[in-house]
C-alpha atoms as a PDB file:
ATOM      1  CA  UNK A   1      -5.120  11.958   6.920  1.00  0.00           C
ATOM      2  CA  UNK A   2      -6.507   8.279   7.754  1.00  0.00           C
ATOM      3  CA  UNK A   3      -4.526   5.713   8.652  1.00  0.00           C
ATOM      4  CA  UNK A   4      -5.211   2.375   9.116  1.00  0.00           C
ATOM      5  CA  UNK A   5      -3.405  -0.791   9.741  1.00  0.00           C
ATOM      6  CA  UNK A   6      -4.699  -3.833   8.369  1.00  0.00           C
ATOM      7  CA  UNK A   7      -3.916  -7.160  10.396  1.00  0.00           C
ATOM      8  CA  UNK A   8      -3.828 -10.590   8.529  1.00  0.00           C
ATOM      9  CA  UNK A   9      -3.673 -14.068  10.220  1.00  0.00           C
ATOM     10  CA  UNK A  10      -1.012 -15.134   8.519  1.00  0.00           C
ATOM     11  CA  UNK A  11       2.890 -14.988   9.000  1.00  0.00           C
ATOM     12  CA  UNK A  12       2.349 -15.245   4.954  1.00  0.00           C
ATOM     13  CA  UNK A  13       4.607 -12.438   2.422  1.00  0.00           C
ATOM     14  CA  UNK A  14       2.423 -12.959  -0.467  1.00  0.00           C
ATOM     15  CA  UNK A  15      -0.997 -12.752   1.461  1.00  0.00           C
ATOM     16  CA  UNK A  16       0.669  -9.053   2.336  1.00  0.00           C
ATOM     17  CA  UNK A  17       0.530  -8.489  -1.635  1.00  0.00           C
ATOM     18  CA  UNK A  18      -2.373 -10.222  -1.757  1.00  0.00           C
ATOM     19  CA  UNK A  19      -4.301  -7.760   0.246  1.00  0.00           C
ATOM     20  CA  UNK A  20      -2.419  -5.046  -1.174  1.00  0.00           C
ATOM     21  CA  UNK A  21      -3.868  -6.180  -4.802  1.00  0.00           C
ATOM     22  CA  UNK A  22      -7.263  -6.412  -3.130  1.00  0.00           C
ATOM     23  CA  UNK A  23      -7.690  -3.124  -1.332  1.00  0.00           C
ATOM     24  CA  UNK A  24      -6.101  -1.382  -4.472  1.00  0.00           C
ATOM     25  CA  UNK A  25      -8.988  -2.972  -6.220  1.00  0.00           C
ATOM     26  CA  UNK A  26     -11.749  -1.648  -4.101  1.00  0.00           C
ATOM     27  CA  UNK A  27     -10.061   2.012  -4.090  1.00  0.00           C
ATOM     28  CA  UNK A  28      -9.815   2.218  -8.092  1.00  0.00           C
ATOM     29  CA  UNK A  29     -13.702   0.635  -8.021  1.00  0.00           C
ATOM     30  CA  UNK A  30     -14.014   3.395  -5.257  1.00  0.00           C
ATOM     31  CA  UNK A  31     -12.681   6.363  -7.984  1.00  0.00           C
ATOM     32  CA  UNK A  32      -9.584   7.228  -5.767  1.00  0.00           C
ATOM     33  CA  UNK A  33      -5.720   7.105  -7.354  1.00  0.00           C
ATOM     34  CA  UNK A  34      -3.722   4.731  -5.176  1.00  0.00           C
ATOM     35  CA  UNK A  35      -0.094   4.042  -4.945  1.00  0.00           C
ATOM     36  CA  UNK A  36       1.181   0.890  -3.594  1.00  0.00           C
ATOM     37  CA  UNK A  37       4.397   1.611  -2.324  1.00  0.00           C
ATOM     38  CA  UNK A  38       6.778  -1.214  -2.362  1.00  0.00           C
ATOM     39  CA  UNK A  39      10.318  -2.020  -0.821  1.00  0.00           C
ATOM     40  CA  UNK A  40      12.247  -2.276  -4.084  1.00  0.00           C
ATOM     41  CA  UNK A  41      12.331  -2.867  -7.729  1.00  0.00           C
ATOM     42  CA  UNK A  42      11.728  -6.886  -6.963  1.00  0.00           C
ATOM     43  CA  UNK A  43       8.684  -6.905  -5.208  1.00  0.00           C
ATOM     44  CA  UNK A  44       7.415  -3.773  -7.452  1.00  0.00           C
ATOM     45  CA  UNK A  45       7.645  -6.229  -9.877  1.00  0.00           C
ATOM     46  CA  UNK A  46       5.842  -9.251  -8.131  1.00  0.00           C
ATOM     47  CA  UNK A  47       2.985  -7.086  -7.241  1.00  0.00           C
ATOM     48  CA  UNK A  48       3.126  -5.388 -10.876  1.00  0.00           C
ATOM     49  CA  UNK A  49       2.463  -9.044 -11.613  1.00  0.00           C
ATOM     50  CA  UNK A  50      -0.052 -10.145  -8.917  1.00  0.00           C
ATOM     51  CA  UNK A  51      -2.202  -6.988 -10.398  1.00  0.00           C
ATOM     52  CA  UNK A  52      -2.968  -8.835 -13.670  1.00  0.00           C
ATOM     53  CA  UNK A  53      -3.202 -12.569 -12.261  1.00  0.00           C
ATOM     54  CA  UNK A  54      -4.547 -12.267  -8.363  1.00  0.00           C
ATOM     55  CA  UNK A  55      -8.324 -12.076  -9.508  1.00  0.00           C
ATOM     56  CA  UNK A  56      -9.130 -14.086 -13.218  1.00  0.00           C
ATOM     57  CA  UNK A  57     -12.632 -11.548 -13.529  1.00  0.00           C
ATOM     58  CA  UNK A  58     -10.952  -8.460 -12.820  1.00  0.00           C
ATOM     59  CA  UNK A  59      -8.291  -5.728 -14.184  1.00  0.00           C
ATOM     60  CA  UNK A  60      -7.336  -3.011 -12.281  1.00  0.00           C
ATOM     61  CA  UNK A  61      -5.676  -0.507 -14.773  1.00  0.00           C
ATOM     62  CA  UNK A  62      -1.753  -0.174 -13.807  1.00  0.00           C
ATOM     63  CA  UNK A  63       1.474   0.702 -13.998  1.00  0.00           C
ATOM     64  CA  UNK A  64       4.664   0.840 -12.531  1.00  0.00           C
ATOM     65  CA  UNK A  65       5.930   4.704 -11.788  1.00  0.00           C
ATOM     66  CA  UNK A  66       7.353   6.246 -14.385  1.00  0.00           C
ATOM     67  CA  UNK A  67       7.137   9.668 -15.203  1.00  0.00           C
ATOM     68  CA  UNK A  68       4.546   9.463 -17.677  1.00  0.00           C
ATOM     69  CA  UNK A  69       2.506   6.832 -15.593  1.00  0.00           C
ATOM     70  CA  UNK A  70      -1.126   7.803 -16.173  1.00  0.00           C
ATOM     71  CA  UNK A  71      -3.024   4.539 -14.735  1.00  0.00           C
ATOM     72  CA  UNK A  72      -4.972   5.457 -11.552  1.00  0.00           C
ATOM     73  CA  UNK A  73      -2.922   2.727  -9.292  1.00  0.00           C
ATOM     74  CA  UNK A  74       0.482   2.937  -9.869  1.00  0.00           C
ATOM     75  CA  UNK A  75       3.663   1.127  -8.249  1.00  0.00           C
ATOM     76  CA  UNK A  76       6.446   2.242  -7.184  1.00  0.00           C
ATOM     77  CA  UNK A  77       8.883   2.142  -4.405  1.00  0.00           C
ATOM     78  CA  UNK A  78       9.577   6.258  -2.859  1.00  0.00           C
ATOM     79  CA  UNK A  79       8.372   8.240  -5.736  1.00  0.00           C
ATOM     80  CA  UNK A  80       6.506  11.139  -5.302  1.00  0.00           C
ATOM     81  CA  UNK A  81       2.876  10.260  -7.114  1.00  0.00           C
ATOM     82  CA  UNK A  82       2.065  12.387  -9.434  1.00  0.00           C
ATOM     83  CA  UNK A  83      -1.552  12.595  -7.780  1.00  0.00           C
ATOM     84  CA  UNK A  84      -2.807  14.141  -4.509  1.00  0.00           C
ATOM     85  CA  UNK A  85      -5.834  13.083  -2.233  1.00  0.00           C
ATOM     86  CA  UNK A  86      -4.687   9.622  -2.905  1.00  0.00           C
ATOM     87  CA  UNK A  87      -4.839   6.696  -1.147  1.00  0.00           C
ATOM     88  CA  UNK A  88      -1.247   5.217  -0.263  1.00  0.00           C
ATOM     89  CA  UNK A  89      -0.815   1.129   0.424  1.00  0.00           C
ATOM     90  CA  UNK A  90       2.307   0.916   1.911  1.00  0.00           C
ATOM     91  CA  UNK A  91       4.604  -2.696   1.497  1.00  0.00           C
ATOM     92  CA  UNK A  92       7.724  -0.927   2.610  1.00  0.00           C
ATOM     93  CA  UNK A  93       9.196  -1.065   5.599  1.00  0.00           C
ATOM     94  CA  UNK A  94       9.370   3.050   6.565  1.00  0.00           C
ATOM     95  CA  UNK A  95       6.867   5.728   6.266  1.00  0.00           C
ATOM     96  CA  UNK A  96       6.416   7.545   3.179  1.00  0.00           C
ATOM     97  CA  UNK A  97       8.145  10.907   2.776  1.00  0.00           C
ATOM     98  CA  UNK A  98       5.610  11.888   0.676  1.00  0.00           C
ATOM     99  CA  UNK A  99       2.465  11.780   3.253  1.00  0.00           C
ATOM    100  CA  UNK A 100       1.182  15.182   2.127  1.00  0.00           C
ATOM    101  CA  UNK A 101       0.006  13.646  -1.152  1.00  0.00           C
ATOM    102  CA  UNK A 102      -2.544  11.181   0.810  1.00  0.00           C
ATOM    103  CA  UNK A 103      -5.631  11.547   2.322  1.00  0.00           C
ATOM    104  CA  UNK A 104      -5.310   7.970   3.280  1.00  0.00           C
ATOM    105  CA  UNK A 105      -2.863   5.627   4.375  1.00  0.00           C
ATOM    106  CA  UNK A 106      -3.099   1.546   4.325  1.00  0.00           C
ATOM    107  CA  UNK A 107      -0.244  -0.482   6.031  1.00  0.00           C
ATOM    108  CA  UNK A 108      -0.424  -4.240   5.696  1.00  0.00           C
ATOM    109  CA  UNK A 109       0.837  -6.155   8.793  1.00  0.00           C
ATOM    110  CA  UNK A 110       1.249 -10.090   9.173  1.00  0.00           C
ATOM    111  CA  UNK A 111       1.791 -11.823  12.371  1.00  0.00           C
ATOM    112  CA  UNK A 112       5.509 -12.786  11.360  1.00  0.00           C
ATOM    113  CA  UNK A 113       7.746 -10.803  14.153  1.00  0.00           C
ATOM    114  CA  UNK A 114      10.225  -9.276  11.856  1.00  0.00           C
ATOM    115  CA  UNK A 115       6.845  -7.046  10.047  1.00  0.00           C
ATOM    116  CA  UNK A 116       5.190  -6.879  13.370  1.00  0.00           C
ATOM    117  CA  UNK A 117       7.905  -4.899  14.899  1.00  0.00           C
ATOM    118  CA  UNK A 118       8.333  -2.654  11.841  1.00  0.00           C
ATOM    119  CA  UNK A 119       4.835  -1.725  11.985  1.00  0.00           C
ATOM    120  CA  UNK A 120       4.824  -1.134  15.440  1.00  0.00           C
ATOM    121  CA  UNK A 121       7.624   1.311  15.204  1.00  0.00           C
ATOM    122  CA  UNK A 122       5.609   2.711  12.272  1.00  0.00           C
ATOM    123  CA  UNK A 123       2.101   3.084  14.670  1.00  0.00           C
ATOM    124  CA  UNK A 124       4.456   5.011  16.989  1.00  0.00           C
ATOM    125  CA  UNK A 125       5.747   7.148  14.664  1.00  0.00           C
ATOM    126  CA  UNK A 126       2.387   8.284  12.420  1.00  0.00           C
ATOM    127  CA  UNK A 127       1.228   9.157  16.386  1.00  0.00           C
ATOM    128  CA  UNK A 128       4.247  11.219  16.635  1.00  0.00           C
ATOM    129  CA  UNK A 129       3.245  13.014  13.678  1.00  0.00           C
ATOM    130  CA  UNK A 130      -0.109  13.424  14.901  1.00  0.00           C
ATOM    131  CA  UNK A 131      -2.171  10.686  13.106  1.00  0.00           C
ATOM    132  CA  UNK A 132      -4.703   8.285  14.882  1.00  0.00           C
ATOM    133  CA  UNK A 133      -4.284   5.119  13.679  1.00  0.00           C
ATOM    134  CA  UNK A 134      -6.658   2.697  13.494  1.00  0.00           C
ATOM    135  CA  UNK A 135      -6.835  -1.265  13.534  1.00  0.00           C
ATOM    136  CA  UNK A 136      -8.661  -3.451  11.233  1.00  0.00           C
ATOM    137  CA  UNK A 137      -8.463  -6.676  11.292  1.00  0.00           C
ATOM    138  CA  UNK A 138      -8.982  -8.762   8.164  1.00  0.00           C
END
């Protein structure tokens, strides 16, 4: 499994969803089923919402989970996906307990210190598990 932290500029929350809207774009154009995995049913819904309105000449077919979800980018908060070899954008705070269904993993850090020491713990802990994390900075 890949994983890859993406570093913004900003101290910014909604350039977080932002990105998460954007890189869920390029993995749908890409053909690969991604779940954007969110903190809870509030920002689920923001970023349900940032889907349809972040980009006017685009639509990225979505939906939040549900059991009968059949869009290839779904939301949800710690669902299992009903989709493997996915790519997984995770918003919340702790790793997913459903890493076996990815074959790549996106976390989104800003530079505000509250989400840069969650994602530090969370670099530490996908090395624990054996993962190589990478850097990218946006």
């Amino acid at each position: 499994m890949k994983v890859e932290f993406y570093v913004l500029p900003s101290t910014q929350t909604a350039d977080r969803l932002i990105a998460a809207c954007r890189l869920a774009h390029k993995a749908w154009r890409a053909g690969f089923m991604t779940f954007i995995r969110c903190n809870d049913t509030a920002q689920q819904a923001e970023v349900d919402d940032l889907l349809w309105t972040f980009r006017r000449a685009s639509f990225i077919p979505h939906e939040s989970y549900s059991a009968t979800a059949q869009a290839p980018v779904l939301v949800g908060i710690d669902q299992r996906p009903h989709f493997d070899n996915a790519v997984l954008i995770n918003l919340n705070a702790e790793l997913s307990p459903h890493l076996d269904c990815f074959t790549r993993v996106i976390e989104i850090v800003n530079q505000a210190p509250e989400q840069l020491n969650i994602s530090r713990q969370n670099f530490v802990r996908y090395r624990e598990l054996g993962h190589q994390p990478a850097r990218v900075e946006l």
